[in-house]
C-alpha atoms as a PDB file:
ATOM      1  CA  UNK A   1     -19.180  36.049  37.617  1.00  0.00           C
ATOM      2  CA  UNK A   2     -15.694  35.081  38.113  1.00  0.00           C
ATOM      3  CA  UNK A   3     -13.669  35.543  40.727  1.00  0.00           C
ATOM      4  CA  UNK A   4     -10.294  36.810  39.294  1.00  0.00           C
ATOM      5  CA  UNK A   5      -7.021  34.605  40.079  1.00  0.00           C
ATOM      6  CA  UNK A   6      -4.616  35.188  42.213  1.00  0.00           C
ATOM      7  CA  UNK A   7      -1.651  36.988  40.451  1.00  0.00           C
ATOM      8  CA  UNK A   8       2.090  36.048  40.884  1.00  0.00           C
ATOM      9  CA  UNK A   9       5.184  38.544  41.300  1.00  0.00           C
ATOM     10  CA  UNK A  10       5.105  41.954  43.764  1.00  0.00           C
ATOM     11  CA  UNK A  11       1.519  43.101  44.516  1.00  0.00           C
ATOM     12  CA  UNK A  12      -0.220  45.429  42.477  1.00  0.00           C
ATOM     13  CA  UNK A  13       0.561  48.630  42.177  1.00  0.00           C
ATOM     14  CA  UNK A  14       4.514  47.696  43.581  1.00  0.00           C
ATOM     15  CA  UNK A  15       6.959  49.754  41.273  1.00  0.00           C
ATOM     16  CA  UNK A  16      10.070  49.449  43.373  1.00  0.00           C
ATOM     17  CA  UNK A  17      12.913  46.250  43.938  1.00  0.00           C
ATOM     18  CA  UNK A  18      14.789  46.608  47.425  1.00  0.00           C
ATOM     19  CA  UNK A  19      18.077  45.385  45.956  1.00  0.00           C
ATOM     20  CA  UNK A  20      20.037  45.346  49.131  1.00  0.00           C
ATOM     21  CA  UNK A  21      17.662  42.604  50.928  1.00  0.00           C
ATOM     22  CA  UNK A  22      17.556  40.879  47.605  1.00  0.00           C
ATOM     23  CA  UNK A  23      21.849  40.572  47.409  1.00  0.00           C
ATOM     24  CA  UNK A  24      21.619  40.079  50.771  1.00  0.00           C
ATOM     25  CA  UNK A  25      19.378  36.977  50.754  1.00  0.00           C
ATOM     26  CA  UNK A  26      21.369  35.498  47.884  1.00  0.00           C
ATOM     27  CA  UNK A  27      24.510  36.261  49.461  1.00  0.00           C
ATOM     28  CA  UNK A  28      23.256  33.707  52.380  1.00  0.00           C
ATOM     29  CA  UNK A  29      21.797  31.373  49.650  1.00  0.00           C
ATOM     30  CA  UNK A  30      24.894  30.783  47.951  1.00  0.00           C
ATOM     31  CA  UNK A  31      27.260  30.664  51.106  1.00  0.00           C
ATOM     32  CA  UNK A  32      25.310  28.224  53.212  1.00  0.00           C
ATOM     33  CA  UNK A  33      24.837  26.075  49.660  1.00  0.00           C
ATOM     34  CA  UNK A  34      28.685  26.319  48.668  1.00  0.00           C
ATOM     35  CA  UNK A  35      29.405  25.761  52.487  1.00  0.00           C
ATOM     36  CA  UNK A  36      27.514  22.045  52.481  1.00  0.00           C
ATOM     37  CA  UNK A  37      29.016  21.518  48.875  1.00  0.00           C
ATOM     38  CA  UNK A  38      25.674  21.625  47.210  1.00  0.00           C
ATOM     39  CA  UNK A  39      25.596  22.451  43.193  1.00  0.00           C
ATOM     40  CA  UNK A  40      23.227  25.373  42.331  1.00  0.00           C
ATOM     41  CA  UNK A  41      21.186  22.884  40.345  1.00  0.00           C
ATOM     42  CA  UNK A  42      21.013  20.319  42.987  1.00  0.00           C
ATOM     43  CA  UNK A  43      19.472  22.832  45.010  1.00  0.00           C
ATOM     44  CA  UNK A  44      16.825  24.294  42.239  1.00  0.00           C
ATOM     45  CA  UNK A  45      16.039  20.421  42.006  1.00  0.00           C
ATOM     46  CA  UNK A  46      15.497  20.374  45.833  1.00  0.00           C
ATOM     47  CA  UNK A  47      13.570  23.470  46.077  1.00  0.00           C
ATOM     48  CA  UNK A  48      11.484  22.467  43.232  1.00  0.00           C
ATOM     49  CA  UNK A  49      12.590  25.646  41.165  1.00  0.00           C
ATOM     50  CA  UNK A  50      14.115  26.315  38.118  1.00  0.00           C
ATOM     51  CA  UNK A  51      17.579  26.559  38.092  1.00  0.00           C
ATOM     52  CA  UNK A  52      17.789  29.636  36.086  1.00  0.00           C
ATOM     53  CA  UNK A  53      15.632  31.136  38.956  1.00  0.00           C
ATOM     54  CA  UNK A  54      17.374  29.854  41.574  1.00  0.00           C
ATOM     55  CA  UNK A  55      20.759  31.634  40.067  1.00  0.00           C
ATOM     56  CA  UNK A  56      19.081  34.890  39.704  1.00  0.00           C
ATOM     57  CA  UNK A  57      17.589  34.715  43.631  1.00  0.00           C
ATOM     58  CA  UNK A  58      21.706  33.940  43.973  1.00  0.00           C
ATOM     59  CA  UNK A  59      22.466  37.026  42.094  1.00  0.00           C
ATOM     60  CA  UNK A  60      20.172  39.001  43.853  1.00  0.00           C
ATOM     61  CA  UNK A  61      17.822  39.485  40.857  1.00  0.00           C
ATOM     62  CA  UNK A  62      14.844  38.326  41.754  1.00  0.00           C
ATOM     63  CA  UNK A  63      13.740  38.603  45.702  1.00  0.00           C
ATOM     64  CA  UNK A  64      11.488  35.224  46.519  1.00  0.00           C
ATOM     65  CA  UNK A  65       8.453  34.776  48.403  1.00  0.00           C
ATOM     66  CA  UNK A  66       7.906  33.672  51.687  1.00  0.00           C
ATOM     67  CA  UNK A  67       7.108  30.643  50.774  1.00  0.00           C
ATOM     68  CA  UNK A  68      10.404  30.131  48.572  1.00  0.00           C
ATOM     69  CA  UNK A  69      11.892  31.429  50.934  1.00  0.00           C
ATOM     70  CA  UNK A  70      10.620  28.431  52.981  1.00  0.00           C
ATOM     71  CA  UNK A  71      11.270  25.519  50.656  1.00  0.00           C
ATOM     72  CA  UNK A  72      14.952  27.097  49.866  1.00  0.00           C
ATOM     73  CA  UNK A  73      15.473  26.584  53.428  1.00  0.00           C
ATOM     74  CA  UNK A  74      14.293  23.132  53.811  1.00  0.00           C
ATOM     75  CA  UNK A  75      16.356  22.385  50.794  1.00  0.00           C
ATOM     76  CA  UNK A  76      19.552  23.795  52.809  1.00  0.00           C
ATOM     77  CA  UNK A  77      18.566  21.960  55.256  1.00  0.00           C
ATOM     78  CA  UNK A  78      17.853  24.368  57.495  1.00  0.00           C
ATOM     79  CA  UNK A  79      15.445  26.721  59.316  1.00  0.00           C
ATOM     80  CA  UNK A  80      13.501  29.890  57.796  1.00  0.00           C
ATOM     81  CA  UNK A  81      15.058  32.071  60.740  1.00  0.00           C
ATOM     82  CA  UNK A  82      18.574  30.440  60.190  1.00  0.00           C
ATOM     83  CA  UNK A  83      18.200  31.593  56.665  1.00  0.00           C
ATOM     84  CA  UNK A  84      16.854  34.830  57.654  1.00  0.00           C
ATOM     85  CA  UNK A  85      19.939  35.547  60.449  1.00  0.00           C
ATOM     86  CA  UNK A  86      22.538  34.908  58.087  1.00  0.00           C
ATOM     87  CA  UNK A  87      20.454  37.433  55.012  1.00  0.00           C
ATOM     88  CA  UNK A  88      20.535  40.187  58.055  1.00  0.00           C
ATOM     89  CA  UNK A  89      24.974  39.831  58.613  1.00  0.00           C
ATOM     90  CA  UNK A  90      24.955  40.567  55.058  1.00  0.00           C
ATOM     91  CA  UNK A  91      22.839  43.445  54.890  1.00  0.00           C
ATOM     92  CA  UNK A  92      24.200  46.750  53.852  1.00  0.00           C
ATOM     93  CA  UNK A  93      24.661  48.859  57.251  1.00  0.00           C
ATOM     94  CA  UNK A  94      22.549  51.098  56.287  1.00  0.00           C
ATOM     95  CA  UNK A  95      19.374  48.939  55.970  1.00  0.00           C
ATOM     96  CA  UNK A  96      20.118  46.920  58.806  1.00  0.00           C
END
């Protein structure tokens, strides 16, 4: 017998999408890229994503694993936690 694979996307059983962490972490995408002059694609490239995928993580469309989340910051050259305290300033107050 088999074991079965491991599955991508939100666990099983997930039903929701937190969209104000997700505009929030794309918010801090985009500035910190735009800030160093980086293209969108450029970035995809050095995340070793799609691009299409890396515009709707910008978009706040699609909310990335941790270890995305990881690689996106390398890419910025920067730290996870960097990336993370710049995704909490642009939380909505209420979720902060």
């Amino acid at each position: 017998m088999q074991k079965p694979g491991v599955q991508r996307g939100r666990p099983t059983g997930a039903t929701t999408f937190d969209a104000g962490p997700a505009r929030a972490f794309g918010d801090a995408v985009r500035h910190l890229r735009t800030l160093d002059g980086i293209a969108q694609e450029t970035l995809a490239h050095l995340a070793g994503v799609e691009r299409s995928h890396m515009g709707k993580i910008e978009r706040g469309e699609h909310m990335p694993t941790l270890a995305l989340i990881l690689k996106i910051a390398r890419a910025l050259g920067r730290s996870a936690s960097e990336l993370m305290l710049e995704t909490e300033a642009r939380l909505p107050k209420s979720e902060g």
